[in-house]
N, C-alpha and C. Protein backbone atom coordinates (compact mmCIF):
# COMPACT_ATOMS: atom_id res chain seq x y z
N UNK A 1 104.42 113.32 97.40
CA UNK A 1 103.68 112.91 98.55
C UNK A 1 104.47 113.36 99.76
N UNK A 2 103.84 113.98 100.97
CA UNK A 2 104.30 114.08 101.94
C UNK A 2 103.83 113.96 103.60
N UNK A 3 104.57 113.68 104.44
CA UNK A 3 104.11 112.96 105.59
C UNK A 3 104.62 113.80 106.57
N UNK A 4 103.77 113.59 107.70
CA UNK A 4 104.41 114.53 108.33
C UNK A 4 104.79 113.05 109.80
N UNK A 5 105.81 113.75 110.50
CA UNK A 5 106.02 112.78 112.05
C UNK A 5 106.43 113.84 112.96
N UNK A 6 106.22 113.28 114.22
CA UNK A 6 106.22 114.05 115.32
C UNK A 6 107.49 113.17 116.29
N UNK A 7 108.43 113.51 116.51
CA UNK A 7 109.54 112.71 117.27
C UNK A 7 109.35 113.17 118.73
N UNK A 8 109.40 114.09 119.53
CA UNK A 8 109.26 114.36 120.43
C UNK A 8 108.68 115.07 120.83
N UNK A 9 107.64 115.44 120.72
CA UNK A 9 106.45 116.67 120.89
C UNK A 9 106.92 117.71 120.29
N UNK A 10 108.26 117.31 119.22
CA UNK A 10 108.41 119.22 119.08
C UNK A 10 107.45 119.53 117.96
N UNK A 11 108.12 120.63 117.24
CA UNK A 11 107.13 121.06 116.50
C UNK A 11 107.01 120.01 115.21
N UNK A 12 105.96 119.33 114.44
CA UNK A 12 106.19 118.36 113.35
C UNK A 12 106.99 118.97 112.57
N UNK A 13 107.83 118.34 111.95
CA UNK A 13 109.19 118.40 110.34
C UNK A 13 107.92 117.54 109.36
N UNK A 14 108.09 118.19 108.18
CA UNK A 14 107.45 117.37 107.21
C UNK A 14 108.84 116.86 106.70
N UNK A 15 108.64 115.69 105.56
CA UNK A 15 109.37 114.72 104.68
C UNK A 15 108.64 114.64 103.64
N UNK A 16 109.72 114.73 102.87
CA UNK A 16 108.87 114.04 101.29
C UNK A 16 109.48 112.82 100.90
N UNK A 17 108.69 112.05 100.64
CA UNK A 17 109.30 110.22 100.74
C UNK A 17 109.83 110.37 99.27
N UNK A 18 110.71 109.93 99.05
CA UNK A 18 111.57 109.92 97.97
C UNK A 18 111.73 107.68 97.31
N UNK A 19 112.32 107.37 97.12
CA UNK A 19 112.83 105.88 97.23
C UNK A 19 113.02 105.55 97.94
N UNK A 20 113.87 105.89 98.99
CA UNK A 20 114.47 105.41 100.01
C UNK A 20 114.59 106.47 101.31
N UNK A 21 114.54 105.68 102.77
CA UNK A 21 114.22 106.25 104.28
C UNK A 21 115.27 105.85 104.95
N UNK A 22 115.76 106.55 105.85
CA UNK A 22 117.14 106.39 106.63
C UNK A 22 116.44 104.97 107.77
N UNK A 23 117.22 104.68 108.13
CA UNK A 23 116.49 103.56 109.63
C UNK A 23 116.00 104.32 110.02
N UNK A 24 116.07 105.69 110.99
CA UNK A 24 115.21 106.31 111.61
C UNK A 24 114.18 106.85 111.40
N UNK A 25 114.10 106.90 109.78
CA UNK A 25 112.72 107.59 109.41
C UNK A 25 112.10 106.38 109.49
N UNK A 26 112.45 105.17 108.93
CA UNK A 26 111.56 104.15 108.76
C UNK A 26 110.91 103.35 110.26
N UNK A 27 112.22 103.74 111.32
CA UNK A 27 111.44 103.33 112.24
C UNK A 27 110.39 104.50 112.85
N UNK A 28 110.58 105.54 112.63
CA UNK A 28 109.68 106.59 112.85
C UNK A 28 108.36 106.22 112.09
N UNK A 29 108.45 106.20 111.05
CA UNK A 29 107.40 105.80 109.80
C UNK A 29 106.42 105.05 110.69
N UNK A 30 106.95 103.45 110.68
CA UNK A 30 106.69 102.60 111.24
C UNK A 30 106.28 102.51 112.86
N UNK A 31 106.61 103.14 113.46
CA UNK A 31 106.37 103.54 114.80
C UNK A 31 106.99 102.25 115.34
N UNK A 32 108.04 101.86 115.36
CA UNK A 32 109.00 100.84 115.83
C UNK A 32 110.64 101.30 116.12
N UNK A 33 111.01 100.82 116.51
CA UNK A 33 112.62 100.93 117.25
C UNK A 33 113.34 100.45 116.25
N UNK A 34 114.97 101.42 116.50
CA UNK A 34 115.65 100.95 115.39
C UNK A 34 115.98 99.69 115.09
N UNK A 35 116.19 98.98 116.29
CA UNK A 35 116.68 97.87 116.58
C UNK A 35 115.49 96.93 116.09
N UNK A 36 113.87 96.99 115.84
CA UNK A 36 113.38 96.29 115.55
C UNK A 36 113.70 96.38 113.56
N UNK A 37 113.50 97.45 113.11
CA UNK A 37 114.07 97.86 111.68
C UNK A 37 114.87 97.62 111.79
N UNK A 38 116.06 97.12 112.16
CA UNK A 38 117.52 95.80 111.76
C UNK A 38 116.65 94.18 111.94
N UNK A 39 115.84 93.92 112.86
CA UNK A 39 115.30 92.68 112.73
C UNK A 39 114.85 92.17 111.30
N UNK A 40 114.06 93.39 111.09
CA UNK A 40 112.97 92.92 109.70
C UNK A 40 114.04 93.24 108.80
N UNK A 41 114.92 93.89 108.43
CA UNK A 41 115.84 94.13 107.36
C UNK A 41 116.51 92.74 107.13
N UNK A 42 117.34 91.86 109.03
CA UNK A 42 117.92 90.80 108.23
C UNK A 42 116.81 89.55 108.49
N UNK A 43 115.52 89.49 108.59
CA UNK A 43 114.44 88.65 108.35
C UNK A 43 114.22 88.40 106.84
N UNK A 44 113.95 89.71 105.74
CA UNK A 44 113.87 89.77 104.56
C UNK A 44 112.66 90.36 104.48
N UNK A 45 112.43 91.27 105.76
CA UNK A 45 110.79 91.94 105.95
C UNK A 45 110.88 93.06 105.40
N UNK A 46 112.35 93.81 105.30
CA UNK A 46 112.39 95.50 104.96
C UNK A 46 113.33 95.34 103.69
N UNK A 47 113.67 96.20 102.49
CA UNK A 47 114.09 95.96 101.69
C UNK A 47 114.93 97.12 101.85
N UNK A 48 116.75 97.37 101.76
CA UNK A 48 117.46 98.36 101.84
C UNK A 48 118.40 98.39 100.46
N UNK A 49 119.01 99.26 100.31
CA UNK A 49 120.31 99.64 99.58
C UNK A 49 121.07 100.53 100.44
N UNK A 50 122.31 100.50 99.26
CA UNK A 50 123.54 101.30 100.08
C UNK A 50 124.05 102.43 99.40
N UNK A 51 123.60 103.72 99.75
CA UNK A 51 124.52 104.46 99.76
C UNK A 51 125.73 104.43 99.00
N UNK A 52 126.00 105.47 98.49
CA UNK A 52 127.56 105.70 97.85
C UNK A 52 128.68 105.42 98.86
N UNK A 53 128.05 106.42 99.86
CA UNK A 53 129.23 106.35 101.21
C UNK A 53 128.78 105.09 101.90
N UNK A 54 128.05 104.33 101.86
CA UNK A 54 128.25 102.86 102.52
C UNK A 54 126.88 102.98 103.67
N UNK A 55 125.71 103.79 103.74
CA UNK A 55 125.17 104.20 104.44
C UNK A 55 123.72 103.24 103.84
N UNK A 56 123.22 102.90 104.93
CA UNK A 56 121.88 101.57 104.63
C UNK A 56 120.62 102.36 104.58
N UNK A 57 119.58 102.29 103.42
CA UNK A 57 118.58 103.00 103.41
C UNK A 57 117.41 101.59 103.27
N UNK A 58 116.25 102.03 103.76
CA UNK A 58 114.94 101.05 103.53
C UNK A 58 114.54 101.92 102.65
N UNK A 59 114.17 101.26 101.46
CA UNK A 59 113.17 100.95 100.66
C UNK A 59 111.76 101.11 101.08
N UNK A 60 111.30 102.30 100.18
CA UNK A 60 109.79 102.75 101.12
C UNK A 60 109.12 102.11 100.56
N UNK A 61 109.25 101.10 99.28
CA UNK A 61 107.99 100.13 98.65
C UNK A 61 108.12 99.23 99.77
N UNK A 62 109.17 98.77 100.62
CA UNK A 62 109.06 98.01 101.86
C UNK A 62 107.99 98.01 102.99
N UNK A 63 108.26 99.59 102.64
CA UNK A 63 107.26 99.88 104.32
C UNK A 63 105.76 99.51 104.37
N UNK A 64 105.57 99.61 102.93
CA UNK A 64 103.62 99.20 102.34
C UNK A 64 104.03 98.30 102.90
N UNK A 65 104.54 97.06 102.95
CA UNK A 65 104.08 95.91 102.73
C UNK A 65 104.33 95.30 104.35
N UNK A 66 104.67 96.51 105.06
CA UNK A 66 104.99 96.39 106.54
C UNK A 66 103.32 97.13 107.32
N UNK A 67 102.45 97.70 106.56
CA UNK A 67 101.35 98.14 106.91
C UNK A 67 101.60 100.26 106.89
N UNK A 68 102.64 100.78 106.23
CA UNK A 68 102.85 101.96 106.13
C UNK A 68 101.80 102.83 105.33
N UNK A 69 101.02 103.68 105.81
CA UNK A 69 100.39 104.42 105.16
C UNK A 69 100.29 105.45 105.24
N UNK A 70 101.33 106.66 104.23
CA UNK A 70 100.66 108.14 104.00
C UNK A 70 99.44 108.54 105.23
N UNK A 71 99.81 109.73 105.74
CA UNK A 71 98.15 110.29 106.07
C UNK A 71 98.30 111.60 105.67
N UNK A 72 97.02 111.86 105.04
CA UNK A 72 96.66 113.40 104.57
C UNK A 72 96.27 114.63 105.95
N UNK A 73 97.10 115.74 105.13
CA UNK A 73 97.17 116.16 106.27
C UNK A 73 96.30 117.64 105.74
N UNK A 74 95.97 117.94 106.67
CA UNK A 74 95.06 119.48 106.10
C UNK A 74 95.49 120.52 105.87
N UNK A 75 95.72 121.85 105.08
CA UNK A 75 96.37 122.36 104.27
C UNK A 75 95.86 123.72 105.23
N UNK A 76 94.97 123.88 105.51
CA UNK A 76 93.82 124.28 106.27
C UNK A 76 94.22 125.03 107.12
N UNK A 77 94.10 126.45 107.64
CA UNK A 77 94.97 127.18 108.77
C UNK A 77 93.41 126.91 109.90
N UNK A 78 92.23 126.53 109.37
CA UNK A 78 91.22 126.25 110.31
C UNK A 78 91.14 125.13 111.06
N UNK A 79 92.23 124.06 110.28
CA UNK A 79 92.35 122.66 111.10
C UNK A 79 93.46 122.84 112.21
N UNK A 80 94.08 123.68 112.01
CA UNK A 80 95.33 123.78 112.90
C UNK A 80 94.92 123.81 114.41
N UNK A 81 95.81 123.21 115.42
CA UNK A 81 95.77 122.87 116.99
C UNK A 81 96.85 123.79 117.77
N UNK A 82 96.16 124.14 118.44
CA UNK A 82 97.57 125.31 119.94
C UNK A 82 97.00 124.47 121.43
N UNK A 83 98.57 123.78 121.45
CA UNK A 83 98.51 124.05 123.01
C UNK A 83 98.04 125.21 123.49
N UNK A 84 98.05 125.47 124.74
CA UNK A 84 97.59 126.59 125.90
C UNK A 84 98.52 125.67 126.71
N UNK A 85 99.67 126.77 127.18
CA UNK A 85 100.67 127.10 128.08
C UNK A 85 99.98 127.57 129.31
N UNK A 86 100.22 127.18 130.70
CA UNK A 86 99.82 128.38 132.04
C UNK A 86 100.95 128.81 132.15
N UNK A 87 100.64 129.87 132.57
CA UNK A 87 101.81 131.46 132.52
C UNK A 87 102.38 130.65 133.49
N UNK A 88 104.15 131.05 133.22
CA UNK A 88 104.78 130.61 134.47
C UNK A 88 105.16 131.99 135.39
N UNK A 89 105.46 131.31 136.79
CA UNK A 89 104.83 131.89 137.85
C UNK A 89 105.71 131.96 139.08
């Protein structure tokens, strides 16, 4: 399965969800702040493990149950979108 996110208008990065999401993907995922993904982690809302090197991952069976859902994306070179740039000047 794969998802795509958009962080700053650049160009989308796809991901392939594996077990586990860094905080930032999950708050990306989630469309929430990191700082709110530490809330729900020590609430008992997000479910994490640790890393070999000591590094905190959420649990993507977590994120369902946070309202996370996959979207399909079109494969399609006819669905595809272009800005239009004005010439600079």
């Amino acid at each position: 399965m794969s998802i795509s996110f958009d962080s700053h208008a650049e160009p989308v990065a796809v991901m392939r969800l594996g077990r586990s999401v860094t905080i930032d993907q999950a708050a990306q995922l989630l469309n929430l702040s990191r700082r709110t993904i530490y809330y729900r982690i020590r609430d008992g809302r997000l479910q994490t493990i640790r890393t070999i090197g000591g590094s905190q991952r959420v649990l993507v069976e977590s994120l369902y149950s946070l309202g996370f859902r996959p979207q399909a994306f079109s494969a399609s070179a006819s669905a595809a979108t272009f800005a239009v740039r004005s010439p600079r000047g």
